[in-house]
N, C-alpha and C. Protein backbone atom coordinates (compact mmCIF):
# COMPACT_ATOMS: atom_id res chain seq x y z
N UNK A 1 0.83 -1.18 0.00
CA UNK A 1 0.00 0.00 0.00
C UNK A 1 0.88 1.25 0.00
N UNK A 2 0.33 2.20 -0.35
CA UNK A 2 1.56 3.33 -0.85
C UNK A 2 0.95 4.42 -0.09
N UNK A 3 2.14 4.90 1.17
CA UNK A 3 2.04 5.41 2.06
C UNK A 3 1.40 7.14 1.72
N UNK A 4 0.41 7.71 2.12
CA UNK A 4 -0.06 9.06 1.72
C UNK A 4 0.54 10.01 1.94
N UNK A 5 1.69 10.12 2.85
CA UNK A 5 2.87 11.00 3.49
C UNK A 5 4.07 10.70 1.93
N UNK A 6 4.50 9.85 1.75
CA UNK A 6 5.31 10.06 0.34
C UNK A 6 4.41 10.44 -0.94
N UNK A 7 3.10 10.48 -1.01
CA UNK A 7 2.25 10.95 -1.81
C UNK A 7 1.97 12.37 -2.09
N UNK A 8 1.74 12.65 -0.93
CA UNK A 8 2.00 14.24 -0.59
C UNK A 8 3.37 14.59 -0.68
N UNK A 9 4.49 14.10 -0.57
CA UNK A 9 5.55 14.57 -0.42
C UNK A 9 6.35 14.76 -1.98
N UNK A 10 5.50 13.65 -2.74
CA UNK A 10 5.89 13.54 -4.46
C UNK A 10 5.05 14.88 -4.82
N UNK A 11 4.05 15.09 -4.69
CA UNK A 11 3.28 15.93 -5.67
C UNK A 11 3.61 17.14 -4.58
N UNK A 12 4.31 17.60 -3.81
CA UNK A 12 5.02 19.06 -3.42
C UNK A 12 6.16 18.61 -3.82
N UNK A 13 6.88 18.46 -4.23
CA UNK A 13 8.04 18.14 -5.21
C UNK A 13 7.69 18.87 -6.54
N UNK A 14 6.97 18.23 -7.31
CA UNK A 14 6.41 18.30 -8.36
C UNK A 14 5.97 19.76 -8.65
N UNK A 15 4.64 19.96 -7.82
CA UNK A 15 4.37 21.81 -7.94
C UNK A 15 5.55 22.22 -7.66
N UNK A 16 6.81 21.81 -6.89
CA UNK A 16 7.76 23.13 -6.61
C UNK A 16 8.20 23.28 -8.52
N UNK A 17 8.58 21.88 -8.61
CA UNK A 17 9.24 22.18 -9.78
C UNK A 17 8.31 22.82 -11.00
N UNK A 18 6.58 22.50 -11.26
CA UNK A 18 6.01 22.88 -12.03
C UNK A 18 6.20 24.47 -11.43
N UNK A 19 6.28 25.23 -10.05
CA UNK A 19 6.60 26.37 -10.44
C UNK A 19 7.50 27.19 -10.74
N UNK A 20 8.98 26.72 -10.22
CA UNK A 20 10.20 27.04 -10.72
C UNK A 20 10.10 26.61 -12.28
N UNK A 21 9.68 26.16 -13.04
CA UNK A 21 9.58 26.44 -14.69
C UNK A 21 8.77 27.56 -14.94
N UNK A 22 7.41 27.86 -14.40
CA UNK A 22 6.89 28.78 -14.58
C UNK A 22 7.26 29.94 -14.55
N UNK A 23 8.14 30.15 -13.45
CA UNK A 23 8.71 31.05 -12.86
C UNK A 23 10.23 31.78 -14.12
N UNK A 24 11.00 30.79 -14.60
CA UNK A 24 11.41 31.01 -15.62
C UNK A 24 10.93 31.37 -16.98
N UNK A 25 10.01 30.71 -17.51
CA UNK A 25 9.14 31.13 -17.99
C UNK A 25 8.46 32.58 -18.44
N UNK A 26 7.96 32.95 -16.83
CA UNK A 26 7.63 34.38 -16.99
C UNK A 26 8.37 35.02 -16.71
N UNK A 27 10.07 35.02 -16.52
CA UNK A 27 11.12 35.88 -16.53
C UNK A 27 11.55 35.97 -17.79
N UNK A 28 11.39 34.99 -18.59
CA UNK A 28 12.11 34.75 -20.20
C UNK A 28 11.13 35.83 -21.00
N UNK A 29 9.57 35.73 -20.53
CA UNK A 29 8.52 36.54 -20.76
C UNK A 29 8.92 38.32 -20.48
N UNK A 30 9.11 38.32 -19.43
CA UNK A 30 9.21 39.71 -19.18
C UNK A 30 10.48 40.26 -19.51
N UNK A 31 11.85 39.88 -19.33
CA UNK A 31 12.83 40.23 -20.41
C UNK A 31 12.23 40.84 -22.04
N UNK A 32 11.70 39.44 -22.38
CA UNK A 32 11.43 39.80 -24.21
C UNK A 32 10.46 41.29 -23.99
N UNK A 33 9.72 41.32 -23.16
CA UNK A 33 8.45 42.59 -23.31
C UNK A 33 9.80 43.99 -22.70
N UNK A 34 10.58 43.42 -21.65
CA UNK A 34 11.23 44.85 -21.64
C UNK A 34 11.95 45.43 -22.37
N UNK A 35 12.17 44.54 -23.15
CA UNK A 35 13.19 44.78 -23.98
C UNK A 35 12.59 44.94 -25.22
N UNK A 36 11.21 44.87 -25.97
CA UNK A 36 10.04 45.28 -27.16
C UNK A 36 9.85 46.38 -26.28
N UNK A 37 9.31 46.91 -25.74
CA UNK A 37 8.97 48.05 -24.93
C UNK A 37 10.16 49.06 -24.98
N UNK A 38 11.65 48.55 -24.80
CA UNK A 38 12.52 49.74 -24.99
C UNK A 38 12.97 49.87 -26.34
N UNK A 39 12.63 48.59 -27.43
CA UNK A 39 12.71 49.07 -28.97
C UNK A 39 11.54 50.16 -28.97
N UNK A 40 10.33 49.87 -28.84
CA UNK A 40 9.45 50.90 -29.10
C UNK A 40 9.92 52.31 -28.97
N UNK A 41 10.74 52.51 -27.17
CA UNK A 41 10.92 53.87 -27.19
C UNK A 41 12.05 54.59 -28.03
N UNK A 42 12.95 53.42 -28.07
CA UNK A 42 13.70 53.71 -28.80
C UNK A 42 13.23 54.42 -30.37
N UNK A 43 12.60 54.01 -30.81
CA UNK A 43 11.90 54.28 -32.26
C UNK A 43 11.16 55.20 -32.25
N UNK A 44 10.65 55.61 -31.05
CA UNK A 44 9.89 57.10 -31.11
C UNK A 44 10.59 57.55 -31.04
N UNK A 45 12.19 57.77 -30.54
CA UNK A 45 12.80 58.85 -30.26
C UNK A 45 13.68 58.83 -31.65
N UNK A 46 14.23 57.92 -32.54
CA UNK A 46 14.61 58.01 -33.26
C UNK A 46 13.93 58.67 -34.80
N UNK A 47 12.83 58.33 -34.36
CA UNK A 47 11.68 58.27 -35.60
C UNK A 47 11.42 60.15 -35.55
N UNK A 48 11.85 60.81 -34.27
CA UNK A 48 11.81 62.20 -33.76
C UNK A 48 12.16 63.10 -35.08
N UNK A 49 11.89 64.44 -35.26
CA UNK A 49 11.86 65.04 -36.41
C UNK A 49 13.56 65.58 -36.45
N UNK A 50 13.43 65.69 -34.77
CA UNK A 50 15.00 66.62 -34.10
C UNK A 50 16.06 65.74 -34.55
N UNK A 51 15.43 64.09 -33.84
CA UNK A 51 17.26 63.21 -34.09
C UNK A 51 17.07 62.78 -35.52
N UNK A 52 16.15 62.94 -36.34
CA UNK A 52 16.37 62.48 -37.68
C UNK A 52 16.96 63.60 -38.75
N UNK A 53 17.01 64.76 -38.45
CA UNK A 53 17.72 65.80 -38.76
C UNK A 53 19.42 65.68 -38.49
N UNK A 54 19.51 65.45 -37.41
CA UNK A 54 20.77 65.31 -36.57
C UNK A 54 21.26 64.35 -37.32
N UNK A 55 20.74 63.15 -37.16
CA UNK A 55 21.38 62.29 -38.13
C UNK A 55 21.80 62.38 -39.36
N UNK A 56 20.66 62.51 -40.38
CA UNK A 56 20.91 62.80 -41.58
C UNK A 56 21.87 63.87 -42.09
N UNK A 57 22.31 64.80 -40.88
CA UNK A 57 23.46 65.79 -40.94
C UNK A 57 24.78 65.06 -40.70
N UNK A 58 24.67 64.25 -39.55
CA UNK A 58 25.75 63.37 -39.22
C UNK A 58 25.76 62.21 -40.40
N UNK A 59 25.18 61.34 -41.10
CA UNK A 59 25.55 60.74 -41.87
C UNK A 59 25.89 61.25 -43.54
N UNK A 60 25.41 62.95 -43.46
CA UNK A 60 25.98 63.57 -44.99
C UNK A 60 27.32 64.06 -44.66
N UNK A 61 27.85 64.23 -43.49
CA UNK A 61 29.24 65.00 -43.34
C UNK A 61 29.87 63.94 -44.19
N UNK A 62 31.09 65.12 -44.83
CA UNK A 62 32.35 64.95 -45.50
C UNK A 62 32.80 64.52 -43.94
N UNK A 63 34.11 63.48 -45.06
CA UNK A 63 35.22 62.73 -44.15
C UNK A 63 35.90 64.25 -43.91
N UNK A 64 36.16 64.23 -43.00
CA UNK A 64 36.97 64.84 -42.00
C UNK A 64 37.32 64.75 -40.51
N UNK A 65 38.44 65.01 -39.81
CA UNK A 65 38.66 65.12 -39.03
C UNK A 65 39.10 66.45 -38.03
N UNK A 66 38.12 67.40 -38.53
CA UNK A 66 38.11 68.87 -38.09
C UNK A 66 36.83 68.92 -37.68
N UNK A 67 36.88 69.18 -36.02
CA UNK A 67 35.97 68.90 -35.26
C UNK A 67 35.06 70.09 -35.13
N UNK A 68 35.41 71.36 -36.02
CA UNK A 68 34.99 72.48 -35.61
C UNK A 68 34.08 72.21 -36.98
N UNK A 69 34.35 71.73 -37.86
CA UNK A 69 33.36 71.43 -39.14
C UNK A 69 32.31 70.80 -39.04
N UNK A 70 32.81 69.45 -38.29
CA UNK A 70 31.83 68.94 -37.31
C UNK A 70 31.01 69.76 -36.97
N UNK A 71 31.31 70.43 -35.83
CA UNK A 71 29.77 71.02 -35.00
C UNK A 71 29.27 72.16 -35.92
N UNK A 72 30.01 72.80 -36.78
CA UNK A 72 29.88 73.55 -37.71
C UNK A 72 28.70 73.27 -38.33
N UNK A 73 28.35 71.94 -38.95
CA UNK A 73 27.88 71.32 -40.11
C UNK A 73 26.56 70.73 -39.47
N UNK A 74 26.78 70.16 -38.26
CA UNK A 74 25.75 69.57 -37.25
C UNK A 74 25.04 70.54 -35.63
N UNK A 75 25.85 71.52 -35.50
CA UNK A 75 25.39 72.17 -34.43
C UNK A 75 25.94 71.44 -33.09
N UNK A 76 26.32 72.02 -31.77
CA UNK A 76 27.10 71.95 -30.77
C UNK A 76 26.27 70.98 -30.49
N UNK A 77 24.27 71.68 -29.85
CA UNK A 77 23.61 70.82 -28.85
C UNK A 77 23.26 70.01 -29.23
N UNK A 78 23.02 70.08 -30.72
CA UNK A 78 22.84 68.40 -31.78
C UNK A 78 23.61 67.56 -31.55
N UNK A 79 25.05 67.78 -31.51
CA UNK A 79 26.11 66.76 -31.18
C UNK A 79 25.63 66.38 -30.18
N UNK A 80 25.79 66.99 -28.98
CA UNK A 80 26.06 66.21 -27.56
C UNK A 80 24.37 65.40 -27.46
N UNK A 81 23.17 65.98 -28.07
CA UNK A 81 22.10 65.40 -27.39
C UNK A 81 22.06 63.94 -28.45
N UNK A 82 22.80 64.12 -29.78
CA UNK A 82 23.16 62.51 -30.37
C UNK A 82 24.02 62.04 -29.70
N UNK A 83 25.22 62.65 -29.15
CA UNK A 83 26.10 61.22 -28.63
C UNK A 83 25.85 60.82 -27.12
N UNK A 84 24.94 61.98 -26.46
CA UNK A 84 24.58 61.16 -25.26
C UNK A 84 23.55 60.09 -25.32
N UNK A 85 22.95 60.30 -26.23
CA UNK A 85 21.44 59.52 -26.55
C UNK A 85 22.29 57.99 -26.60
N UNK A 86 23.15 58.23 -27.18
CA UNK A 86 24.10 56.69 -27.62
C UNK A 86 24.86 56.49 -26.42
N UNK A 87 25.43 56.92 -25.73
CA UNK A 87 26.36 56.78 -24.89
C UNK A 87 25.00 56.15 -24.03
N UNK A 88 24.10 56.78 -23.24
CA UNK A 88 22.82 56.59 -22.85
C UNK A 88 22.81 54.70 -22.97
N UNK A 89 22.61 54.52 -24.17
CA UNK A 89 22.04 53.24 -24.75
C UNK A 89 23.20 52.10 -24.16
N UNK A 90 24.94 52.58 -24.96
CA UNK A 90 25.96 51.92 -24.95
C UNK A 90 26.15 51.78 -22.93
N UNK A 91 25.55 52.67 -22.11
CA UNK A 91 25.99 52.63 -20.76
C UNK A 91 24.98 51.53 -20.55
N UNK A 92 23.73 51.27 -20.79
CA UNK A 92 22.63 50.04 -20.02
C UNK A 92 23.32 48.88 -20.66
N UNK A 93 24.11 48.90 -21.88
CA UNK A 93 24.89 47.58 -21.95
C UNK A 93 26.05 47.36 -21.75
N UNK A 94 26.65 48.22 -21.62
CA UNK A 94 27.76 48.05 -20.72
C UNK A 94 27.74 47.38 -19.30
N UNK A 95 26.21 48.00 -18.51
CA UNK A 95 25.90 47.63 -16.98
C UNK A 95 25.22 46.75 -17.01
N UNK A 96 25.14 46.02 -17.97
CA UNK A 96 24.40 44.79 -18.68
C UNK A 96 22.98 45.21 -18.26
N UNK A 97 22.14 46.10 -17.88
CA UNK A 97 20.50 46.47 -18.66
C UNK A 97 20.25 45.92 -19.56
N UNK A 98 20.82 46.34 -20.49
CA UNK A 98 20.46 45.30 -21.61
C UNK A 98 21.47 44.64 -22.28
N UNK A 99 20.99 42.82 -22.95
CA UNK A 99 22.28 42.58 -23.51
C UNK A 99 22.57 42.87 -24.74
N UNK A 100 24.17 42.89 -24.97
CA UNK A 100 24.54 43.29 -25.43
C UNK A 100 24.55 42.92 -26.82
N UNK A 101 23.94 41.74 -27.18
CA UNK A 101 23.67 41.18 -28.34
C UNK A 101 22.90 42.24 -29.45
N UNK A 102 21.38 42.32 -28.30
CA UNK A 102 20.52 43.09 -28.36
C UNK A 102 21.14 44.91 -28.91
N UNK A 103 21.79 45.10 -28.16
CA UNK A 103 22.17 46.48 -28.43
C UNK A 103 23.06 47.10 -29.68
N UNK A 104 24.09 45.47 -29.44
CA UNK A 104 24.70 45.19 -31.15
C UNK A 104 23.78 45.74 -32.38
N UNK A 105 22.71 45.01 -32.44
CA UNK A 105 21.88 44.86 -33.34
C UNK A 105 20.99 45.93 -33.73
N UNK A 106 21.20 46.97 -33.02
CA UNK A 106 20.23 48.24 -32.98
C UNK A 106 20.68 49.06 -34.31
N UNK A 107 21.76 49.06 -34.45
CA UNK A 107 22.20 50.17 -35.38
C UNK A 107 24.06 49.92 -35.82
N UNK A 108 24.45 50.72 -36.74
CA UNK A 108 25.65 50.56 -37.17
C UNK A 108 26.72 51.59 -36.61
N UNK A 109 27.09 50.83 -35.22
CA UNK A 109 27.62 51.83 -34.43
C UNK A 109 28.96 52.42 -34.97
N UNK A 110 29.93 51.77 -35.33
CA UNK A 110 31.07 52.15 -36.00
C UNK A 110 30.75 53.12 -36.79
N UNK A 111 30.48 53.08 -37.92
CA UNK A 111 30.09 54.12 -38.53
C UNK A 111 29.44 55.73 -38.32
N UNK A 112 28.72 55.21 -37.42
CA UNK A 112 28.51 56.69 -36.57
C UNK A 112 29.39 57.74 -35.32
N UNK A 113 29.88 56.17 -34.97
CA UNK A 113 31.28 56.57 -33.88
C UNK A 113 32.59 57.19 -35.22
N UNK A 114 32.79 56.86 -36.35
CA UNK A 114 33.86 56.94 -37.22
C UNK A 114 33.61 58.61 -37.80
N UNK A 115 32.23 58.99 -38.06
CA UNK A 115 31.54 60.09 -38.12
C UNK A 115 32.47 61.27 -36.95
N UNK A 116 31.78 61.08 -35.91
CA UNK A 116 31.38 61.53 -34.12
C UNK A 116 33.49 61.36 -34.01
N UNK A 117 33.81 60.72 -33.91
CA UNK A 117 34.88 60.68 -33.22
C UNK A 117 35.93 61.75 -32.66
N UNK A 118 36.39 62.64 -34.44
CA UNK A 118 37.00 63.78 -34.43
C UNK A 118 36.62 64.85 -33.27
N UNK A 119 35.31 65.18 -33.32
CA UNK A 119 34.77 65.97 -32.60
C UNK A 119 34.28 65.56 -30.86
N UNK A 120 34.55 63.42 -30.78
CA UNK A 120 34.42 63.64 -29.66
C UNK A 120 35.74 63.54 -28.66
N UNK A 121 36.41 63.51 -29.44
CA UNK A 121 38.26 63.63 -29.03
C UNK A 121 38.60 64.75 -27.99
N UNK A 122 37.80 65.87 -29.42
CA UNK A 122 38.23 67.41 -29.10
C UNK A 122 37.53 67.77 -28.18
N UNK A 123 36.07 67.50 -27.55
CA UNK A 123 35.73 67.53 -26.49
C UNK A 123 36.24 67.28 -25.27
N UNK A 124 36.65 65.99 -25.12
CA UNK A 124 37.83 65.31 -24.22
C UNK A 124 38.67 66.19 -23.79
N UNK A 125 39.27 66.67 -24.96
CA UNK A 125 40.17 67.91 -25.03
C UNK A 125 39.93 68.55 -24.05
N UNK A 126 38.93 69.26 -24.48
CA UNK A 126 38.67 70.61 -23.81
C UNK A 126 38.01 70.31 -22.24
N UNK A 127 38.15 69.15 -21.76
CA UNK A 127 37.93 68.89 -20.52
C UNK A 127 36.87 67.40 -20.02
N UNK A 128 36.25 67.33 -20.77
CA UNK A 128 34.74 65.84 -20.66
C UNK A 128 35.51 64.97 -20.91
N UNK A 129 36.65 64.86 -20.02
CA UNK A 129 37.55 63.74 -19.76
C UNK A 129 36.71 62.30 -20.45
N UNK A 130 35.91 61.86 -19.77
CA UNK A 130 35.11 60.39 -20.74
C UNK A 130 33.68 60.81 -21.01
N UNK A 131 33.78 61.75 -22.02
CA UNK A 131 32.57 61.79 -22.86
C UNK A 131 32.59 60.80 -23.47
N UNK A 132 31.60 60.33 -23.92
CA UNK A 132 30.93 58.96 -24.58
C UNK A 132 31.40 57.94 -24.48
N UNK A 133 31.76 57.89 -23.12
CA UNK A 133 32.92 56.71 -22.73
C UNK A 133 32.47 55.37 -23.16
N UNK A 134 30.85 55.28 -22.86
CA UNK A 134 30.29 53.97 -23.14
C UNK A 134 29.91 53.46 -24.40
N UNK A 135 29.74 55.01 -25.71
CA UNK A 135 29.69 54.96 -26.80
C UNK A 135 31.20 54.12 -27.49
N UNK A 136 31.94 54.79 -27.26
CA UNK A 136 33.39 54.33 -27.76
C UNK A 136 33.52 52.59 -27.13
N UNK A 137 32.91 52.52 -25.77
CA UNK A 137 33.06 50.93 -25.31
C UNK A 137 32.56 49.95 -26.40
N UNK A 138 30.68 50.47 -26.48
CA UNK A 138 30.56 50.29 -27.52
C UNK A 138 31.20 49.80 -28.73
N UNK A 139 31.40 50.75 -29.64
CA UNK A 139 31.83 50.66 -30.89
C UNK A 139 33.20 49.41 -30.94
N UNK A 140 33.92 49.73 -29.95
CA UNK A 140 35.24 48.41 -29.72
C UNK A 140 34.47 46.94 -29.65
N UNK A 141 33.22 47.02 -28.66
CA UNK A 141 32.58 45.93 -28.93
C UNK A 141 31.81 45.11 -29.71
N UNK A 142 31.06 46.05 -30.44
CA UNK A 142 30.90 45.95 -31.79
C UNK A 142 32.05 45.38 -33.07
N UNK A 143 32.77 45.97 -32.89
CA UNK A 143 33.81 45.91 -34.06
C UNK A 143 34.45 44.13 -33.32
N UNK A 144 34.35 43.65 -32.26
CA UNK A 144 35.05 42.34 -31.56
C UNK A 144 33.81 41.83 -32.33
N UNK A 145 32.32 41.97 -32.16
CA UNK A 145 31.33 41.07 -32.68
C UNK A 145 31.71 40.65 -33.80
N UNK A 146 31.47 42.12 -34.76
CA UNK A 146 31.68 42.02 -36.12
C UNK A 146 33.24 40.85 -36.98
N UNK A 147 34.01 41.05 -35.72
CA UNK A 147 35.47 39.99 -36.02
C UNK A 147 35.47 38.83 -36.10
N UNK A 148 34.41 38.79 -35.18
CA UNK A 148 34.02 37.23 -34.70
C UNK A 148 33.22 36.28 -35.57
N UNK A 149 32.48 37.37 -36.30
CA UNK A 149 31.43 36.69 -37.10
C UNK A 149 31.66 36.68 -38.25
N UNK A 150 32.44 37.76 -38.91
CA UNK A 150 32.96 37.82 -40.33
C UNK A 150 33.10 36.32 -41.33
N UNK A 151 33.81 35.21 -40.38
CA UNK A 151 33.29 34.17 -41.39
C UNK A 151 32.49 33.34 -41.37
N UNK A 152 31.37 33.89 -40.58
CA UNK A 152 30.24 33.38 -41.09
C UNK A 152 29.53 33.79 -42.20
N UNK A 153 29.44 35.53 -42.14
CA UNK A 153 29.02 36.25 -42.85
C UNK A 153 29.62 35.78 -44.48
N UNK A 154 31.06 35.76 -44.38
CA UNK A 154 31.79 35.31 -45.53
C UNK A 154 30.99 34.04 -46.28
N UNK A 155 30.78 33.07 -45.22
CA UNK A 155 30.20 31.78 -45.72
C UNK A 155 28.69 32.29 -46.49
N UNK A 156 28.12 32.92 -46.00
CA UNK A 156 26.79 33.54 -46.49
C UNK A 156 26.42 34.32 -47.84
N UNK A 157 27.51 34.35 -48.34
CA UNK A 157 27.72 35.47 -49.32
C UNK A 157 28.09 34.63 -50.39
C-alpha cells in the first residue's frame, strides 16, 4: 500500500518544480516585453523630427577630421544630445540592462562613432575627460562582434 505522506511529499516536489519552470518562464517573458517596450521607445525617439535631422546631418558630413566642421555642419547641442542619446544606450549595456547582443543589433555603431569621433576627441580635449565613454566601449565591442562573425558572414555570401 503506498504510504499518503510520500504521496504528498511527491506531488510538493512536483508543484515546486512545475513552479520554478513557470517562474522562468515568466522571466524569459518579461525580459522579451522589456526589452520590445525599450525598442518601441527607442523608435519614437529616433523616428523624432529633431534626431532624424541630426542624423541625416551626421551621416551627410564629409570625411573629415576637423571637429569644428563637425559642430559647424551639425550644431554643438545636436552633437552632444546625439552622442549622449548613444552613450545613454551603450551605458545600459555596458551595466548589462540590456544585452549586449541586443544592443549590437540596434544600429551601425562604428560608422557613426567613425563620423562623431573627431569631434568627440576634441571635447575630451577641452575637458569631458570620458565623454561617450560607453559609446566608444561600444563601438570596440561591436567591431570584436563584427570579427568574430565575419566568417560566417563570408560563408553567407
Amino acid at each position: 500500500m503506498v504510504d499518503l505522506l510520500q504521496v504528498l511529499e511527491g506531488a510538493t516536489y512536483a508543484a515546486f518544480i512545475a513552479g520554478a519552470i513557470f517562474a522562468v518562464i515568466e522571466l524569459r517573458s518579461i525580459n522579451k516585453d522589456r526589452e520590445t517596450d525599450f525598442l518601441m521607445r527607442l523608435n519614437d525617439f529616433w523616428s523624432s523630427r529633431d534626431f532624424e535631422e541630426t542624423r541625416v546631418k551626421v551621416k551627410d558630413l564629409p570625411e573629415t577630421d576637423d571637429p569644428r566642421q563637425i559642430e559647424d555642419t551639425v550644431g554643438r547641442v545636436a552633437l552632444f544630445s546625439y552622442v549622449d542619446y548613444f552613450d545613454g544606450i551603450a551605458g545600459m549595456a555596458e551595466n548589462k540592462s540590456l544585452k549586449l547582443d541586443f544592443v549590437i543589433n540596434l544600429a551601425e555603431w562604428f560608422g557613426m562613432w567613425e563620423k562623431l569621433e573627431p569631434w568627440v576627441l576634441n571635447e575630451r580635449q577641452k575637458g569631458y575627460k570620458h565623454f561617450a565613454g560607453s559609446f566608444e566601449w561600444l563601438v570596440e565591442e561591436d567591431q570584436k562582434w563584427f570579427i568574430r562573425n565575419l566568417p560566417r558572414a563570408e560563408l553567407d555570401s
